[in-house]
PDB file of N, CA and C in Angstrom:
ATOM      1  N   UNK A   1     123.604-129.038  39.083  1.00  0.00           N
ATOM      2  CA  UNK A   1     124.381-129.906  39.982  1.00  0.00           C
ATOM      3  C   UNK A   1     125.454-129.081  40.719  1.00  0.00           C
ATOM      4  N   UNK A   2     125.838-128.066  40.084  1.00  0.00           N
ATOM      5  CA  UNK A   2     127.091-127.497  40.662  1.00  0.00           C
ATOM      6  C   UNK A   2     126.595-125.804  41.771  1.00  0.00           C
ATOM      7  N   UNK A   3     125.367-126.054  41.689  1.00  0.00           N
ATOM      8  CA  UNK A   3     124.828-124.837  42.581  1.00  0.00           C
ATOM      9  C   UNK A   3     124.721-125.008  43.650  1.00  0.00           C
ATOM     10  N   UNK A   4     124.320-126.669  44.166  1.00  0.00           N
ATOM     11  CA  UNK A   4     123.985-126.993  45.949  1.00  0.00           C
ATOM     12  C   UNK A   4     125.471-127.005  46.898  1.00  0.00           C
ATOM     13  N   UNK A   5     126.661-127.190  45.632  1.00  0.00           N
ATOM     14  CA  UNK A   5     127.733-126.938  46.250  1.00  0.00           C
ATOM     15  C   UNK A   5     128.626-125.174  46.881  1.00  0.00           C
ATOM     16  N   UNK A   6     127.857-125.047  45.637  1.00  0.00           N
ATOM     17  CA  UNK A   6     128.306-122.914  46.147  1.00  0.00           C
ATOM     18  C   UNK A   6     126.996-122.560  46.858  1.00  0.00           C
ATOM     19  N   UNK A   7     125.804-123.308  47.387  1.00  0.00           N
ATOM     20  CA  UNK A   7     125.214-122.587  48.171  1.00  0.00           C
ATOM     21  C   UNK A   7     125.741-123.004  49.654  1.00  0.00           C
ATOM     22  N   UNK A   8     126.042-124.500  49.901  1.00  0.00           N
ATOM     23  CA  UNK A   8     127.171-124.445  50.830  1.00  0.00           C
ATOM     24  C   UNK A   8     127.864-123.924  51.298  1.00  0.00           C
ATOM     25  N   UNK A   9     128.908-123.089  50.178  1.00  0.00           N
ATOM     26  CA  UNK A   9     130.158-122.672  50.615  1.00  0.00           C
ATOM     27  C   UNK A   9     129.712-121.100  51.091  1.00  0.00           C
ATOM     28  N   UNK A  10     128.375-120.534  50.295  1.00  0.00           N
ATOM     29  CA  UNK A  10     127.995-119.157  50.402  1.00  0.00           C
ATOM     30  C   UNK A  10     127.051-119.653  51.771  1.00  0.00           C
ATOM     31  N   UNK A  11     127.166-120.192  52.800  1.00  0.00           N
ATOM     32  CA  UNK A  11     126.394-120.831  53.633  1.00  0.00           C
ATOM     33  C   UNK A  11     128.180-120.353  55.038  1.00  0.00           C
ATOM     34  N   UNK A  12     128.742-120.543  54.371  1.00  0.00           N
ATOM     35  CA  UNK A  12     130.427-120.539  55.342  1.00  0.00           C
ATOM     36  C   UNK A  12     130.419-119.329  55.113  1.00  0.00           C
ATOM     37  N   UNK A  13     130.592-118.740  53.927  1.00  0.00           N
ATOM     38  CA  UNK A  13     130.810-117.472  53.719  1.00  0.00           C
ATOM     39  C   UNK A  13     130.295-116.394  54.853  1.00  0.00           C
ATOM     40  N   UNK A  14     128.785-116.751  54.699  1.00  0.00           N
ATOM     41  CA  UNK A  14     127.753-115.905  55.598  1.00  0.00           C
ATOM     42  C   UNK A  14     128.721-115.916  56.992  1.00  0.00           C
ATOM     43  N   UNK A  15     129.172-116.994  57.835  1.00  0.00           N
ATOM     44  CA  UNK A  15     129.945-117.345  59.247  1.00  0.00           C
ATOM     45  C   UNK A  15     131.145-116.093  59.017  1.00  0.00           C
ATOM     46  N   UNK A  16     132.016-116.239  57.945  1.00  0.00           N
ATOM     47  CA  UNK A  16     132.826-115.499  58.377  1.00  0.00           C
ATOM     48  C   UNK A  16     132.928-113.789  57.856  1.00  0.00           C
ATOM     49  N   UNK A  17     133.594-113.429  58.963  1.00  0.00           N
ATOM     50  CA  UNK A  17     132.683-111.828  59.082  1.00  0.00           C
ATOM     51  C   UNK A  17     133.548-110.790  57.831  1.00  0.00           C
ATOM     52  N   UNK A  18     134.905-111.510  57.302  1.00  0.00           N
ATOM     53  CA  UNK A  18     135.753-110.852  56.494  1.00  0.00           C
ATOM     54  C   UNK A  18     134.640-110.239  55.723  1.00  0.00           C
ATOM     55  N   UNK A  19     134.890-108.940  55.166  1.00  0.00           N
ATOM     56  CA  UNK A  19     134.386-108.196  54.121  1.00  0.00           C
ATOM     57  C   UNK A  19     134.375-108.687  52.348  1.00  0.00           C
ATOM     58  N   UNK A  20     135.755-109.232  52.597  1.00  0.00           N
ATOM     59  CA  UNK A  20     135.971-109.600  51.030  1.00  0.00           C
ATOM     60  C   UNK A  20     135.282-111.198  50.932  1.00  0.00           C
ATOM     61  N   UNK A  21     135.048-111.979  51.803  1.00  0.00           N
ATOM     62  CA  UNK A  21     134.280-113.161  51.704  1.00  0.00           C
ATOM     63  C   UNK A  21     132.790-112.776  51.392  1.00  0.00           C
ATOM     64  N   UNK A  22     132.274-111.776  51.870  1.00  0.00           N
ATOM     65  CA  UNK A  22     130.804-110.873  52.229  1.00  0.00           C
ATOM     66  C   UNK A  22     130.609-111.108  50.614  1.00  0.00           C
ATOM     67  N   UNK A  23     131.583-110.111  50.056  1.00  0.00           N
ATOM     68  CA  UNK A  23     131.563-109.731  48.846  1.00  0.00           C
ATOM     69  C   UNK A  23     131.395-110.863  47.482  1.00  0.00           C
ATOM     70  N   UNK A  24     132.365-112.066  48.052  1.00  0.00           N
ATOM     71  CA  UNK A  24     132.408-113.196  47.194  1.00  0.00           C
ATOM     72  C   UNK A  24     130.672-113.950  47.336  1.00  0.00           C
ATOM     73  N   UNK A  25     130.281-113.861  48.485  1.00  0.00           N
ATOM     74  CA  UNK A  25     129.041-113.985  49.106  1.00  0.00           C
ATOM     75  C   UNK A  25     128.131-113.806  47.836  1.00  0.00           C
ATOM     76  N   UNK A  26     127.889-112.784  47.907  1.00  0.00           N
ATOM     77  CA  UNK A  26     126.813-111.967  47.280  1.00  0.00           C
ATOM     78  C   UNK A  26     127.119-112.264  45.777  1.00  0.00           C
ATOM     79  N   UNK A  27     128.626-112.121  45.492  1.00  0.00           N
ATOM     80  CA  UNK A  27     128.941-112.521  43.681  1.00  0.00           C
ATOM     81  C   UNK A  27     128.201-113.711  43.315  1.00  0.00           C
ATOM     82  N   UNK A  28     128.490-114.815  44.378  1.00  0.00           N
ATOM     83  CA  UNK A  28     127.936-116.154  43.734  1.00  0.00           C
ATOM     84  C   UNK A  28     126.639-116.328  44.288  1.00  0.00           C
ATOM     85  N   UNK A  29     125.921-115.483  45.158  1.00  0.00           N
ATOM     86  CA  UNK A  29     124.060-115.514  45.266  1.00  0.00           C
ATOM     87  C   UNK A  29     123.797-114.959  43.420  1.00  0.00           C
ATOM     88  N   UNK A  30     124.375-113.873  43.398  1.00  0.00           N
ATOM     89  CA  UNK A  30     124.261-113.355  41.902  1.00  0.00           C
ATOM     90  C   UNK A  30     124.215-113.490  40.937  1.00  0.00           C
ATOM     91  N   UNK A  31     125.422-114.726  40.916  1.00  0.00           N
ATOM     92  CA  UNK A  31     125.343-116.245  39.523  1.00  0.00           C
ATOM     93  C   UNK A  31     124.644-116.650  39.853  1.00  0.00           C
ATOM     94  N   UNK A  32     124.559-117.337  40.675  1.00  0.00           N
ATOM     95  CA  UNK A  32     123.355-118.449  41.222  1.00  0.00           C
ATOM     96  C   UNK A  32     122.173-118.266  40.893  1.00  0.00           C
ATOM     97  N   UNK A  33     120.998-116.777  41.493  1.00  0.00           N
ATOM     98  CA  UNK A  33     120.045-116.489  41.050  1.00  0.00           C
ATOM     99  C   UNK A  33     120.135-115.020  40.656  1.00  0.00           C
ATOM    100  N   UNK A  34     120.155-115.335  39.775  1.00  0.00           N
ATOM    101  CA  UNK A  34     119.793-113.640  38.635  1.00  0.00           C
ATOM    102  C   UNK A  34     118.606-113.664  38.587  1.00  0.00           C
ATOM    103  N   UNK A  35     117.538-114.557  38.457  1.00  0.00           N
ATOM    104  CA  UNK A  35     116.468-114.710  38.495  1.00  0.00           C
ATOM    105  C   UNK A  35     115.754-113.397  39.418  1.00  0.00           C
ATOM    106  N   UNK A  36     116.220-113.910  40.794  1.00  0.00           N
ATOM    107  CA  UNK A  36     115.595-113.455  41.797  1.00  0.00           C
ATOM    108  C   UNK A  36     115.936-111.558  41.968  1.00  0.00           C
ATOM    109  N   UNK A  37     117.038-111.249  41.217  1.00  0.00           N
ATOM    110  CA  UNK A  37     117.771-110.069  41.359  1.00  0.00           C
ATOM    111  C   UNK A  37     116.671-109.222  40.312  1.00  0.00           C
ATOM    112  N   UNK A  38     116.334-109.815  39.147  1.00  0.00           N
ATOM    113  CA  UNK A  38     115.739-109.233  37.998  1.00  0.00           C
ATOM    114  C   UNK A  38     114.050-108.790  38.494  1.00  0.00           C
TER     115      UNK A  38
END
């Protein structure tokens, strides 16, 4: 339940071009799917 909301926000993230958002970006694709990383 709590993943369609951080794919949202990693959905804004992507828009803004800051580096350290980039970064938060990618942290929570990372929680999200480890799956896909492994």
């Amino acid at each position: 339940m709590h993943i369609f909301p951080f794919c949202k926000k990693t959905k804004n993230f992507q828009v803004l071009p800051d580096p350290k958002k980039r970064i938060l970006k990618v942290f929570i694709v990372i929680k999200t799917q480890p799956l896909k990383i492994i």
